[in-house]
C-alpha atoms as a PDB file:
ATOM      1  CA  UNK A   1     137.059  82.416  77.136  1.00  0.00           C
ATOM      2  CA  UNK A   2     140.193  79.929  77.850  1.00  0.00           C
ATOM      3  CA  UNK A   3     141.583  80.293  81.224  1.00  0.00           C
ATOM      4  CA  UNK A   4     145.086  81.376  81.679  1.00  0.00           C
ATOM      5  CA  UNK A   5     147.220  78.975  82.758  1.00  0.00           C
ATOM      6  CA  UNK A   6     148.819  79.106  86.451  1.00  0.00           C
ATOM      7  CA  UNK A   7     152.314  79.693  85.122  1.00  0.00           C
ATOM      8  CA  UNK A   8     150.971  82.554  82.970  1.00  0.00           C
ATOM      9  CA  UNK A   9     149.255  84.712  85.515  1.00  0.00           C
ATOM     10  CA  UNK A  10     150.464  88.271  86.450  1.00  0.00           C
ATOM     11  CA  UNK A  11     152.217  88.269  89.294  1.00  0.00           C
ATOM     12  CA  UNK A  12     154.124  85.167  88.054  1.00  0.00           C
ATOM     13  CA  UNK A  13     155.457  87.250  85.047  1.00  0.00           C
ATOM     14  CA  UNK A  14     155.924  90.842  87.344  1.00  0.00           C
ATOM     15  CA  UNK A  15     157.776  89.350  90.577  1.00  0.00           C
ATOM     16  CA  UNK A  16     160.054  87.664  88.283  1.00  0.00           C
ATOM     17  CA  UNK A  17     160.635  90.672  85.934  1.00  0.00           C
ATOM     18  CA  UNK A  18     161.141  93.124  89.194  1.00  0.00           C
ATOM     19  CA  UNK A  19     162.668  90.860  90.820  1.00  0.00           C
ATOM     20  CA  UNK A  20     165.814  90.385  87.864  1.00  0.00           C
ATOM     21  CA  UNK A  21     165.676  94.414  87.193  1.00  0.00           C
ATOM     22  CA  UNK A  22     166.309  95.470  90.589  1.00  0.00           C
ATOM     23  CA  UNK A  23     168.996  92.697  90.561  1.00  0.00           C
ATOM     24  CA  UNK A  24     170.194  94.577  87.466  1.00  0.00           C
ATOM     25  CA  UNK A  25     169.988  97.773  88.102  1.00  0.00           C
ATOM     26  CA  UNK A  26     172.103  98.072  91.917  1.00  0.00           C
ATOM     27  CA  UNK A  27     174.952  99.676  90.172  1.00  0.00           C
ATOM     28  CA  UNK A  28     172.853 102.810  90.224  1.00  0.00           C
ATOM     29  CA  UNK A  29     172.951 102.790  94.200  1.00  0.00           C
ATOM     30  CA  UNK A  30     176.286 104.251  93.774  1.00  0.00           C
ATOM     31  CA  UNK A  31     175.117 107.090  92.853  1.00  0.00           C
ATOM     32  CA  UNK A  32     172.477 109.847  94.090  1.00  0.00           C
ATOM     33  CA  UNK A  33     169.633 108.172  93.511  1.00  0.00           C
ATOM     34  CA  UNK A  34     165.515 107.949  94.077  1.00  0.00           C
ATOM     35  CA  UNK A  35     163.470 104.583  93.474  1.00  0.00           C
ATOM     36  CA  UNK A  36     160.053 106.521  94.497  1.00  0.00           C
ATOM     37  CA  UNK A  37     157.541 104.127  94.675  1.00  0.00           C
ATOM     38  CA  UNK A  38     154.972 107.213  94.652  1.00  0.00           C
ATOM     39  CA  UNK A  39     152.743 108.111  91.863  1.00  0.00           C
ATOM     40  CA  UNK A  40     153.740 111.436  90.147  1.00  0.00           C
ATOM     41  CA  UNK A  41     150.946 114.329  90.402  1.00  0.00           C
ATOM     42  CA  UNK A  42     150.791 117.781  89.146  1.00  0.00           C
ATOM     43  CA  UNK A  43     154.354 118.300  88.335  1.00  0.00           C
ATOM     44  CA  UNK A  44     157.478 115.313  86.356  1.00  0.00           C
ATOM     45  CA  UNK A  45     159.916 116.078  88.794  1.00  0.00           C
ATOM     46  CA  UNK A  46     161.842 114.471  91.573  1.00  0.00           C
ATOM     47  CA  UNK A  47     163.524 116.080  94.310  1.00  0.00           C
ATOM     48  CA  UNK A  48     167.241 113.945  94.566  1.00  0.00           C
ATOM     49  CA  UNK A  49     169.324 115.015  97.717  1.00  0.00           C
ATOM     50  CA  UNK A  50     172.982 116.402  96.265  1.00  0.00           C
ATOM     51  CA  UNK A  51     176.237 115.693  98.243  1.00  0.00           C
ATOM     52  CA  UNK A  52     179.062 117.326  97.081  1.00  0.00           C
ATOM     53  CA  UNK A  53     182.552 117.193  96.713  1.00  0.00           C
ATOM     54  CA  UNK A  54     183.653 119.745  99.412  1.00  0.00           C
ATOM     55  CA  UNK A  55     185.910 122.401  98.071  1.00  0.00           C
ATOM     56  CA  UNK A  56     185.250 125.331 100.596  1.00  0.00           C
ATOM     57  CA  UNK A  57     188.726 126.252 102.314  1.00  0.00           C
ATOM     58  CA  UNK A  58     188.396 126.572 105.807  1.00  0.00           C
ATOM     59  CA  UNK A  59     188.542 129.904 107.349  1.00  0.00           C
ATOM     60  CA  UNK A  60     189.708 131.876 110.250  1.00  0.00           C
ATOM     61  CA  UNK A  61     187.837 132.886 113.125  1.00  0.00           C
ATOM     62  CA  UNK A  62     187.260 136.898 112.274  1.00  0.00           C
ATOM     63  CA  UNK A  63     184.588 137.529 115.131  1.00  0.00           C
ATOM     64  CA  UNK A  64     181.607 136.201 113.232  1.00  0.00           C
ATOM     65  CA  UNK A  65     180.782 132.891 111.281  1.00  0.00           C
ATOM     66  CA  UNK A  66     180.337 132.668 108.116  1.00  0.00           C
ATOM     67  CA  UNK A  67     178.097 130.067 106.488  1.00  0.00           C
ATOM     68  CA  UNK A  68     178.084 128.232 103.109  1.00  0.00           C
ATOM     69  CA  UNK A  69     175.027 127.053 102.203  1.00  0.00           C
ATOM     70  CA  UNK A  70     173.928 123.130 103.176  1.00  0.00           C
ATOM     71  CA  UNK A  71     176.320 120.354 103.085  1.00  0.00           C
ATOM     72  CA  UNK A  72     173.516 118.390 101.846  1.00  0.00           C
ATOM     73  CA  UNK A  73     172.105 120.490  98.707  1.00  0.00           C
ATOM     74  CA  UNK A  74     169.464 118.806  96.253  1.00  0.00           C
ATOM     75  CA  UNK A  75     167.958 119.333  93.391  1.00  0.00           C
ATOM     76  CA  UNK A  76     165.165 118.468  90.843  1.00  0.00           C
ATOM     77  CA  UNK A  77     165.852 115.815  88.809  1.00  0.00           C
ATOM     78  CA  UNK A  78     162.841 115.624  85.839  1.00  0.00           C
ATOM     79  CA  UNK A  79     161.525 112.263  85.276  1.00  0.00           C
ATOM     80  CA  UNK A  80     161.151 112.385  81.474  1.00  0.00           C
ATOM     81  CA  UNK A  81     162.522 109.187  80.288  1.00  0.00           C
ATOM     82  CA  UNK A  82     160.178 106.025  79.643  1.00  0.00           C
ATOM     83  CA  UNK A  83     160.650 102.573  78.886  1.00  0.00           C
ATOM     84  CA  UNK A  84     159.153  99.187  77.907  1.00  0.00           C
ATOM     85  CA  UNK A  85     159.381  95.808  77.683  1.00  0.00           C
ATOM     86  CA  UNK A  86     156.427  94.455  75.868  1.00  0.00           C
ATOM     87  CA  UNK A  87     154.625  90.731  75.714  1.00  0.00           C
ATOM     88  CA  UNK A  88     151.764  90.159  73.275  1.00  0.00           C
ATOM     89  CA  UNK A  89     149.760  86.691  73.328  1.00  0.00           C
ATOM     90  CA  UNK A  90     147.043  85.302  71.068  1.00  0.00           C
ATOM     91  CA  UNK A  91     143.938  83.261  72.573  1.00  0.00           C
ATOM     92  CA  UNK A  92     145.307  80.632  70.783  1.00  0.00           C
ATOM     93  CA  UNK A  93     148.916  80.170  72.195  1.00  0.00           C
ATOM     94  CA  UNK A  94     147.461  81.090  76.219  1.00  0.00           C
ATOM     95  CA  UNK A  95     144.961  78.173  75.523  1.00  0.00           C
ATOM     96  CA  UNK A  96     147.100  75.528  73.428  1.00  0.00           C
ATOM     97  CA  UNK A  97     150.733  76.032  74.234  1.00  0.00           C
ATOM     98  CA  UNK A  98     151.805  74.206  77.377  1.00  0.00           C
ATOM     99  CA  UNK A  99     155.374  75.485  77.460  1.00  0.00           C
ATOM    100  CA  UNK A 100     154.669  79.005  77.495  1.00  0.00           C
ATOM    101  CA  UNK A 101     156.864  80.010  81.231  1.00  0.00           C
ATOM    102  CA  UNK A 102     155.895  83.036  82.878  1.00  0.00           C
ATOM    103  CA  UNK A 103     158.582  83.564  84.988  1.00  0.00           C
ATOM    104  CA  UNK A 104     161.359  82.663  82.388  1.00  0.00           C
ATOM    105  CA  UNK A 105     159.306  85.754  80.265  1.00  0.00           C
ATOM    106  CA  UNK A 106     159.681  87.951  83.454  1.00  0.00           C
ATOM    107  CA  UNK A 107     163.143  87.416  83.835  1.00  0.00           C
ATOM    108  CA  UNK A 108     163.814  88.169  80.098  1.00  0.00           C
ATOM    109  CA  UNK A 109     161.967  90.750  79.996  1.00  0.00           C
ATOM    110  CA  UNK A 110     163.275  92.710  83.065  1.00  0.00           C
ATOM    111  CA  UNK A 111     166.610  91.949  82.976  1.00  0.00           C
ATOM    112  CA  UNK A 112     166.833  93.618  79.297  1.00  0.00           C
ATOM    113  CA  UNK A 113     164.647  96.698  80.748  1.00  0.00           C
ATOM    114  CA  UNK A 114     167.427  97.092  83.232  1.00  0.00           C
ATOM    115  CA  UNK A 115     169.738  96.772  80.723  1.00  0.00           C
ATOM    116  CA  UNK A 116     168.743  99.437  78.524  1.00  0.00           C
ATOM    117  CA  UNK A 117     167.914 101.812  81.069  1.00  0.00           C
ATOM    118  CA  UNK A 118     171.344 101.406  82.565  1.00  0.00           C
ATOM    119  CA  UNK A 119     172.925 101.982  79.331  1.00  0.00           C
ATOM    120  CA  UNK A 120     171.089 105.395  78.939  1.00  0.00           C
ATOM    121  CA  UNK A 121     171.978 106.480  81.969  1.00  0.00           C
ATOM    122  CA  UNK A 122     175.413 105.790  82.045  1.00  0.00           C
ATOM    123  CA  UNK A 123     175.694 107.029  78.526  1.00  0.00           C
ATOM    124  CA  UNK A 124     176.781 110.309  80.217  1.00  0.00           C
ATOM    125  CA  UNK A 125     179.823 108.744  81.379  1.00  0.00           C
ATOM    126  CA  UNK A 126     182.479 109.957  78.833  1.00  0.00           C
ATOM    127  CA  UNK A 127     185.849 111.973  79.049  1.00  0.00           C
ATOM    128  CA  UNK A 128     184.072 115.446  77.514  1.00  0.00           C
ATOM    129  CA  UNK A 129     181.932 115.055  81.116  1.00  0.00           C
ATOM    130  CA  UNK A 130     184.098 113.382  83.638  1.00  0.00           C
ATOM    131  CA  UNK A 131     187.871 113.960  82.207  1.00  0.00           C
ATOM    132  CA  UNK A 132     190.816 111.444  81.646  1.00  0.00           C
ATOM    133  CA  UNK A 133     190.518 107.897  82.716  1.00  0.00           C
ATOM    134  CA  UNK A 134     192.272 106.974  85.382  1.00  0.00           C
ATOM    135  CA  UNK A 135     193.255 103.161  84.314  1.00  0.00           C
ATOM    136  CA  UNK A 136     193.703 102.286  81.026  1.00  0.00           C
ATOM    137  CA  UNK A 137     194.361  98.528  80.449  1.00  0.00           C
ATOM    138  CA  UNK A 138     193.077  95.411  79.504  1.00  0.00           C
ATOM    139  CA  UNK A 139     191.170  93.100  82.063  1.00  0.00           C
ATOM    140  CA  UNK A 140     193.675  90.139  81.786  1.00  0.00           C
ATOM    141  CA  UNK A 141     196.271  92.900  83.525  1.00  0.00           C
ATOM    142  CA  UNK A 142     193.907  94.554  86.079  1.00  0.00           C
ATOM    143  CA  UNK A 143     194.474  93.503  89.576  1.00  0.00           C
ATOM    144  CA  UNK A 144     194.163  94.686  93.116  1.00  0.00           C
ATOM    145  CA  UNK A 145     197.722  96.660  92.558  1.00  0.00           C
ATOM    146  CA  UNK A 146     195.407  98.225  90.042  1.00  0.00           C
ATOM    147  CA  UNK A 147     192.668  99.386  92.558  1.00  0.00           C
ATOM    148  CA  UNK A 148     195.214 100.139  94.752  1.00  0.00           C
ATOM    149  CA  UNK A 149     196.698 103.043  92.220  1.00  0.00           C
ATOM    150  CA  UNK A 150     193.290 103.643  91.866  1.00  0.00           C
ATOM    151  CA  UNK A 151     192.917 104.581  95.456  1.00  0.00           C
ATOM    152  CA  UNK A 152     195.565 106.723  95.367  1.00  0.00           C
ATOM    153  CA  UNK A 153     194.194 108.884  92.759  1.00  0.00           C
ATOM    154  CA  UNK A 154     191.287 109.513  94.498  1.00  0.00           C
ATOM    155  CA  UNK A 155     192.936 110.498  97.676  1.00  0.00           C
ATOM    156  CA  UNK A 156     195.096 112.512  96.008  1.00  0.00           C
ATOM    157  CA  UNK A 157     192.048 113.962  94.901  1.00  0.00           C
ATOM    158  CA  UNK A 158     190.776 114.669  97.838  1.00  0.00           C
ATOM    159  CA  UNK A 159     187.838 112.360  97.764  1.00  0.00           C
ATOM    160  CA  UNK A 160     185.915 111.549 101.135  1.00  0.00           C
ATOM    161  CA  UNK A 161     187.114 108.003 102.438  1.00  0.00           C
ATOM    162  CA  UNK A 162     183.018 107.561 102.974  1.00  0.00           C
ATOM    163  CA  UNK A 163     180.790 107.380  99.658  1.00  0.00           C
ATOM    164  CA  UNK A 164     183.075 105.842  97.470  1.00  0.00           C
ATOM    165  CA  UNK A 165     181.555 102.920  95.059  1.00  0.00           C
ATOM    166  CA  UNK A 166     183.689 101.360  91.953  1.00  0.00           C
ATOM    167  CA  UNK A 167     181.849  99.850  89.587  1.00  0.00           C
ATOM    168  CA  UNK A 168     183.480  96.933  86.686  1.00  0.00           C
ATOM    169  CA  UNK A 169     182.987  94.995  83.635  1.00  0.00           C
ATOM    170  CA  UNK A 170     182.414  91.271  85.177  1.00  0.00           C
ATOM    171  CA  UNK A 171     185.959  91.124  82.540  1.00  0.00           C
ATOM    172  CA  UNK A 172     187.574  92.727  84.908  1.00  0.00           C
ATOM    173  CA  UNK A 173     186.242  91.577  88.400  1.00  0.00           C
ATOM    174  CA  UNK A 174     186.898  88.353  87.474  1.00  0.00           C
ATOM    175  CA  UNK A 175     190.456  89.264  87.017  1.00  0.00           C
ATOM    176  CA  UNK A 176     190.224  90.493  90.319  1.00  0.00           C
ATOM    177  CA  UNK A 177     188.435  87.318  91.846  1.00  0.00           C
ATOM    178  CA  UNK A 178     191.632  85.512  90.674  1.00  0.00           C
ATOM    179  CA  UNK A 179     193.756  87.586  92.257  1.00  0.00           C
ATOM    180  CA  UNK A 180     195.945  86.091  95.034  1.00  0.00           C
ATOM    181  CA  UNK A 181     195.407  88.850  97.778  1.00  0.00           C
ATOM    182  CA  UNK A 182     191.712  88.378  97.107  1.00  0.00           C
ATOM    183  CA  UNK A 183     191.843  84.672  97.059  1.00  0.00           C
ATOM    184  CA  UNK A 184     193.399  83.396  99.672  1.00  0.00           C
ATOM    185  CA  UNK A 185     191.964  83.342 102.952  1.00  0.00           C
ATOM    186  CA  UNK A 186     195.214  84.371 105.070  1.00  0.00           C
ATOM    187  CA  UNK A 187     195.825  87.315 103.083  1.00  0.00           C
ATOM    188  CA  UNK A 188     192.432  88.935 102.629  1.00  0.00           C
ATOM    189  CA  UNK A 189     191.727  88.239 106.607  1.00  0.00           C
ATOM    190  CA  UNK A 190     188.395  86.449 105.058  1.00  0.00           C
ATOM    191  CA  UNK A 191     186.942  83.134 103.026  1.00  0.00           C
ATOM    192  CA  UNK A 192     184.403  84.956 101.843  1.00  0.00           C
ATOM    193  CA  UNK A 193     186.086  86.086  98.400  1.00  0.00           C
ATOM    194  CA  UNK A 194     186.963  81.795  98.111  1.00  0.00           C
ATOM    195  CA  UNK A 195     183.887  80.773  99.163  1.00  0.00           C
ATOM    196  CA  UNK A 196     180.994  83.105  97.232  1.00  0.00           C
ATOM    197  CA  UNK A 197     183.262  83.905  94.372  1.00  0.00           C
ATOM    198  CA  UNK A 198     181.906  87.407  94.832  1.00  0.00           C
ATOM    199  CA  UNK A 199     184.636  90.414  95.628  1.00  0.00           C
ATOM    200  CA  UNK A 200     183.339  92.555  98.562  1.00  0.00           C
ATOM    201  CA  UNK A 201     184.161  95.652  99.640  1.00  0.00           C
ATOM    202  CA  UNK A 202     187.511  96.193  99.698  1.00  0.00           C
ATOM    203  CA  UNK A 203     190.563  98.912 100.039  1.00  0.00           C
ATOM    204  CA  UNK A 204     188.396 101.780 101.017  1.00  0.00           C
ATOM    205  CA  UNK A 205     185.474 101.430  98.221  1.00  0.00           C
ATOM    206  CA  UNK A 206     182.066 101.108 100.480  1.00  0.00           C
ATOM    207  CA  UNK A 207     180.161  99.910  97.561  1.00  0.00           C
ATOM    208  CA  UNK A 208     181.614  97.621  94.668  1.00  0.00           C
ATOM    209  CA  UNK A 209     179.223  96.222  91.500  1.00  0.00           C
ATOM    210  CA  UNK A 210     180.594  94.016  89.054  1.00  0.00           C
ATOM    211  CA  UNK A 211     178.035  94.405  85.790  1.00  0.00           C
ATOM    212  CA  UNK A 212     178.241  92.931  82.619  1.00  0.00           C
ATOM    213  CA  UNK A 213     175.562  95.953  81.243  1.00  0.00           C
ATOM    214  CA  UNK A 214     178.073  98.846  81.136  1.00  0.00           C
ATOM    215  CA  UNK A 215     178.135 100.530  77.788  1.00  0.00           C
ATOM    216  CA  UNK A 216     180.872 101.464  76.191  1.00  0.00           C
ATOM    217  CA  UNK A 217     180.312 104.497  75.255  1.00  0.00           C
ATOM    218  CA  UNK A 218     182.343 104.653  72.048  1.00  0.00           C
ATOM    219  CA  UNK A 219     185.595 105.063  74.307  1.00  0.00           C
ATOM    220  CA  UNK A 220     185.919 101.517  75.653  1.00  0.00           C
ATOM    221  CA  UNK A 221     184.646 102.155  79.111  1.00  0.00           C
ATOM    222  CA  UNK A 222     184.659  99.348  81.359  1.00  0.00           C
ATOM    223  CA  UNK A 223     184.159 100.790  84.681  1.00  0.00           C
ATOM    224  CA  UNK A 224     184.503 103.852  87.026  1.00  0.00           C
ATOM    225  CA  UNK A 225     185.118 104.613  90.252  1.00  0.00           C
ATOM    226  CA  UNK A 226     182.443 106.558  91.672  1.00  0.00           C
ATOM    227  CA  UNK A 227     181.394 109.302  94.440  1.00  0.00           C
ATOM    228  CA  UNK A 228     177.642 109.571  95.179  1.00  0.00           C
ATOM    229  CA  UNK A 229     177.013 113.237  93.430  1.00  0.00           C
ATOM    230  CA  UNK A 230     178.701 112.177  90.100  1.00  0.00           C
ATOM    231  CA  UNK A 231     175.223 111.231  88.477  1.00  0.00           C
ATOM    232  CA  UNK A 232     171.614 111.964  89.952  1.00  0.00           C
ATOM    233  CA  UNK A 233     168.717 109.520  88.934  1.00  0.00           C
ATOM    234  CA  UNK A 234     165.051 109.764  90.036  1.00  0.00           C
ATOM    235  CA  UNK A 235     162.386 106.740  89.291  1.00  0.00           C
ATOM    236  CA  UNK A 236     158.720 107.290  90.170  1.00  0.00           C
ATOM    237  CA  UNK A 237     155.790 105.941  88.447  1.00  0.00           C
ATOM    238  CA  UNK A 238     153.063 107.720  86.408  1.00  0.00           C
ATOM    239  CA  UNK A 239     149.589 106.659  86.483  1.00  0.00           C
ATOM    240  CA  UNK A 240     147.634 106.459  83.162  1.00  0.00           C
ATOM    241  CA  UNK A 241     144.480 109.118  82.568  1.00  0.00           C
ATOM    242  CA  UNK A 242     141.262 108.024  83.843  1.00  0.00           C
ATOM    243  CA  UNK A 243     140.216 107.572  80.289  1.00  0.00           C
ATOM    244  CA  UNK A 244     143.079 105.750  79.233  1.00  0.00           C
ATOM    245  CA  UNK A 245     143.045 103.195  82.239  1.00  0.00           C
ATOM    246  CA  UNK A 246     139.084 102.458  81.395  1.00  0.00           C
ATOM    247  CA  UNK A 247     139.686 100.866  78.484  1.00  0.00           C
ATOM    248  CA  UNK A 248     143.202  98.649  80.559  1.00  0.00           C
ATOM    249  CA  UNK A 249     142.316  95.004  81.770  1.00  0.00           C
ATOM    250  CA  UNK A 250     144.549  96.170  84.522  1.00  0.00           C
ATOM    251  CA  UNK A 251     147.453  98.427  85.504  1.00  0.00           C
ATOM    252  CA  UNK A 252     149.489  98.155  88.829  1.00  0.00           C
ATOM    253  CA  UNK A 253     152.637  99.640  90.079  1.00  0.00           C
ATOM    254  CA  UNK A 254     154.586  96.998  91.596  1.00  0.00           C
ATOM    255  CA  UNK A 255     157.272  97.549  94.569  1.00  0.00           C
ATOM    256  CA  UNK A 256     160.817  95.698  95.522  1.00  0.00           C
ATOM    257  CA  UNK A 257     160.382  96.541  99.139  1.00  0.00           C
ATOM    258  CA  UNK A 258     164.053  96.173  99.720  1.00  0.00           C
ATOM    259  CA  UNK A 259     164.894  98.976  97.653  1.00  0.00           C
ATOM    260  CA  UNK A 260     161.679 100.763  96.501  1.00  0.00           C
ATOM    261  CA  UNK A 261     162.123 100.618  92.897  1.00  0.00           C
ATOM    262  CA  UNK A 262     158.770 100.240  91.281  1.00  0.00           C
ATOM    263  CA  UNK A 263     158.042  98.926  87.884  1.00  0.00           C
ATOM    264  CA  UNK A 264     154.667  99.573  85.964  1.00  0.00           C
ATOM    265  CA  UNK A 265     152.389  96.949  84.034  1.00  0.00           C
ATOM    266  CA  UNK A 266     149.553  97.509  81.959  1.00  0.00           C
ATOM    267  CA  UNK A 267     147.308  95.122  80.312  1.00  0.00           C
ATOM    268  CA  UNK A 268     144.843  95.320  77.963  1.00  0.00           C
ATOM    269  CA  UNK A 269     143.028  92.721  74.890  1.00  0.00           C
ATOM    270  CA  UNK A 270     142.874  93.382  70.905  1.00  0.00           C
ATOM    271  CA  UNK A 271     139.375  91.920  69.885  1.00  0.00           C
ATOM    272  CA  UNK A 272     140.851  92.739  66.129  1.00  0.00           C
ATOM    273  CA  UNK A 273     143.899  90.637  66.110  1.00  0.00           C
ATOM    274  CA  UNK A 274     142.758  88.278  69.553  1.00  0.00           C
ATOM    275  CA  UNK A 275     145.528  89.153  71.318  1.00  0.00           C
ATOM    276  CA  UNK A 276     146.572  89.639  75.076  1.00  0.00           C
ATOM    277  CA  UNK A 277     148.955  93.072  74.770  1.00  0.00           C
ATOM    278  CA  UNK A 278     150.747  93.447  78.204  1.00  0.00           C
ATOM    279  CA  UNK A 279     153.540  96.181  78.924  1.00  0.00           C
ATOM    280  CA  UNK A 280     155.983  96.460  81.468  1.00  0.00           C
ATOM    281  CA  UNK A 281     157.558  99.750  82.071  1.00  0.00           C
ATOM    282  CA  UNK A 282     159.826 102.167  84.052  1.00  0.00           C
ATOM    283  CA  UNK A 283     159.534 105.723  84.270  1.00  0.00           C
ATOM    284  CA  UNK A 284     162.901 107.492  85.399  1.00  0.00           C
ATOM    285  CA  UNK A 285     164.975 110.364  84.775  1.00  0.00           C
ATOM    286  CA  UNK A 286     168.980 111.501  84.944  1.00  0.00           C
ATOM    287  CA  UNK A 287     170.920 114.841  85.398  1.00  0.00           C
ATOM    288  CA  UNK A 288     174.842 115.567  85.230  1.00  0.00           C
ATOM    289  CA  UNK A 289     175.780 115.698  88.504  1.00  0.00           C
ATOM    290  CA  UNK A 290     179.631 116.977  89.659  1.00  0.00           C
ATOM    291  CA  UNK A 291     182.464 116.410  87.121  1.00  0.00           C
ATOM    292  CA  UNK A 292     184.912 115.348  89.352  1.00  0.00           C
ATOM    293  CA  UNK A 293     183.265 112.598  91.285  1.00  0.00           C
ATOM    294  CA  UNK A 294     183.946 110.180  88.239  1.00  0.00           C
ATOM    295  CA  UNK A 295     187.490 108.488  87.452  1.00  0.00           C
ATOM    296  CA  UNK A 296     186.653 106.290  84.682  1.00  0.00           C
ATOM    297  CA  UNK A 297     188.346 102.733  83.961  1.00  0.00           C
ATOM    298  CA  UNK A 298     188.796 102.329  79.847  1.00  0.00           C
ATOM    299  CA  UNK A 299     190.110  99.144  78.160  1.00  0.00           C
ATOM    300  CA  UNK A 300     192.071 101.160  75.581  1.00  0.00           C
ATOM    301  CA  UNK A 301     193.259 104.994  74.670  1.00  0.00           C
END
């Protein structure tokens, strides 16, 4: 039996595949989300704390409180969506090919799993669910008077000042990494923006995620700016039957421990056409969350 090379082995191919998905996939952190790095039993469903939009007027002292129910609601979010990058080798090409990388195959292979998971999920994103966008433009005229506006419109909406995320097309933040308030050092207070090339947090947005994996939805989106209970997502791994994993070489769930997403591998050989068939997967799920905690950014009407 030929012995696989060092640069083929497993963990080779799976740290560098989680390790370009979670990379891939922050964007999601802006919204209410679960990476469970627990196996699902008895039940496809993940429990996703909700924060809402407060609408609740305030009321007047009447000689007993009234109560709402829980500023922090949640609810079940069912994990029914599953999918897979795969990577079949023959006997012959683990035993004679010397170029074969593992960790260039990883990083293929997970950053177009984040991809298309990303895609799904933000699929949602369209004016039937979250209403009109609130910039319309092309990325060589978006700037930070642009986000500024932007900012507006959500106070005027009555957003909290805490939670908010925006989310671009790397089109656009690099329009913004050109811009002169960003730039220069005495007018954004910081060298940061000059020195990383990256555009931090900025004008009241706690989290910001430039992206070039946002789909466009058939309405030219190109970003949104985002409150936490807009979209809930729930990942969490599901282990194969007993009978099924018998007949795997192997199957792990492996863990980012920085944010707890876990991705799935399974392994297993083809006496009948020689081959190595390995599988790397993600188990994850997506609900509609609140309407108006999304203000989308479109390229055109």
């Amino acid at each position: 039996m030929p012995t696989i090379p060092s640069n083929l082995k497993l963990d080779v191919i799976l740290d560098a595949a989680l390790r370009e998905f979670s990379n891939a996939i922050l964007p999601l952190r802006a919204f209410s989300t679960v990476f469970n790095d627990v196996m699902l039993r008895g039940t496809n469903k993940v429990v996703v704390p909700y924060y809402k939009l407060e609408t609740a007027a305030s009321r007047d002292y009447n000689g007993s409180y009234v109560f709402d129910s829980g500023e922090q609601d949640s609810r079940e979010v069912e994990v029914n969506k599953r999918k897979y990058q795969s990577l079949a080798l023959t006997s012959a090409e683990i035993a004679r090919q010397p170029y074969l990388n593992a960790e260039e195959i990883g990083i293929a292979k997970g950053r177009k799993l984040a991809e298309d998971v990303l895609a799904d999920i933000l699929s949602i994103v369209t004016a039937t669910n979250f209403g009109a966008a609130v910039f319309t433009g092309a990325a060589s005229t978006f700037d930070t008077d642009d986000v500024a506006d932007i900012r507006t419109a959500l106070n005027t909406a009555k957003w909290p000042k805490v939670g908010r995320s925006l989310i671009l097309d790397s089109a656009y933040d690099g329009a913004l990494v050109k811009d002169d308030p960003l730039l220069h050092a005495e007018k954004s207070g910081s060298p940061e923006q000059l020195r990383t090339g990256t555009v931090r947090p900025f004008m009241g947005f706690e989290g910001y995620f430039d992206t070039n994996l946002i789909p466009a939805n058939g309405e030219h989106l190109v970003g949104m700016a985002v409150y936490k209970s807009a979209i809930l997502t729930a990942f969490s791994p599901i282990e194969p039957a007993a009978d099924v994993r018998a007949n795997m070489i192997d199957y792990r769930s492996v863990v980012d421990p920085a944010s707890g997403i876990a991705l799935e591998y399974r392994q297993w050989g083809d006496p009948n056409s020689d081959t190595s068939k390995r599988v790397i997967e993600v188990n994850y799920g997506y609900a509609l969350g609140e309407a108006a905690a999304i203000k989308r950014i479109v390229s055109e009407a």
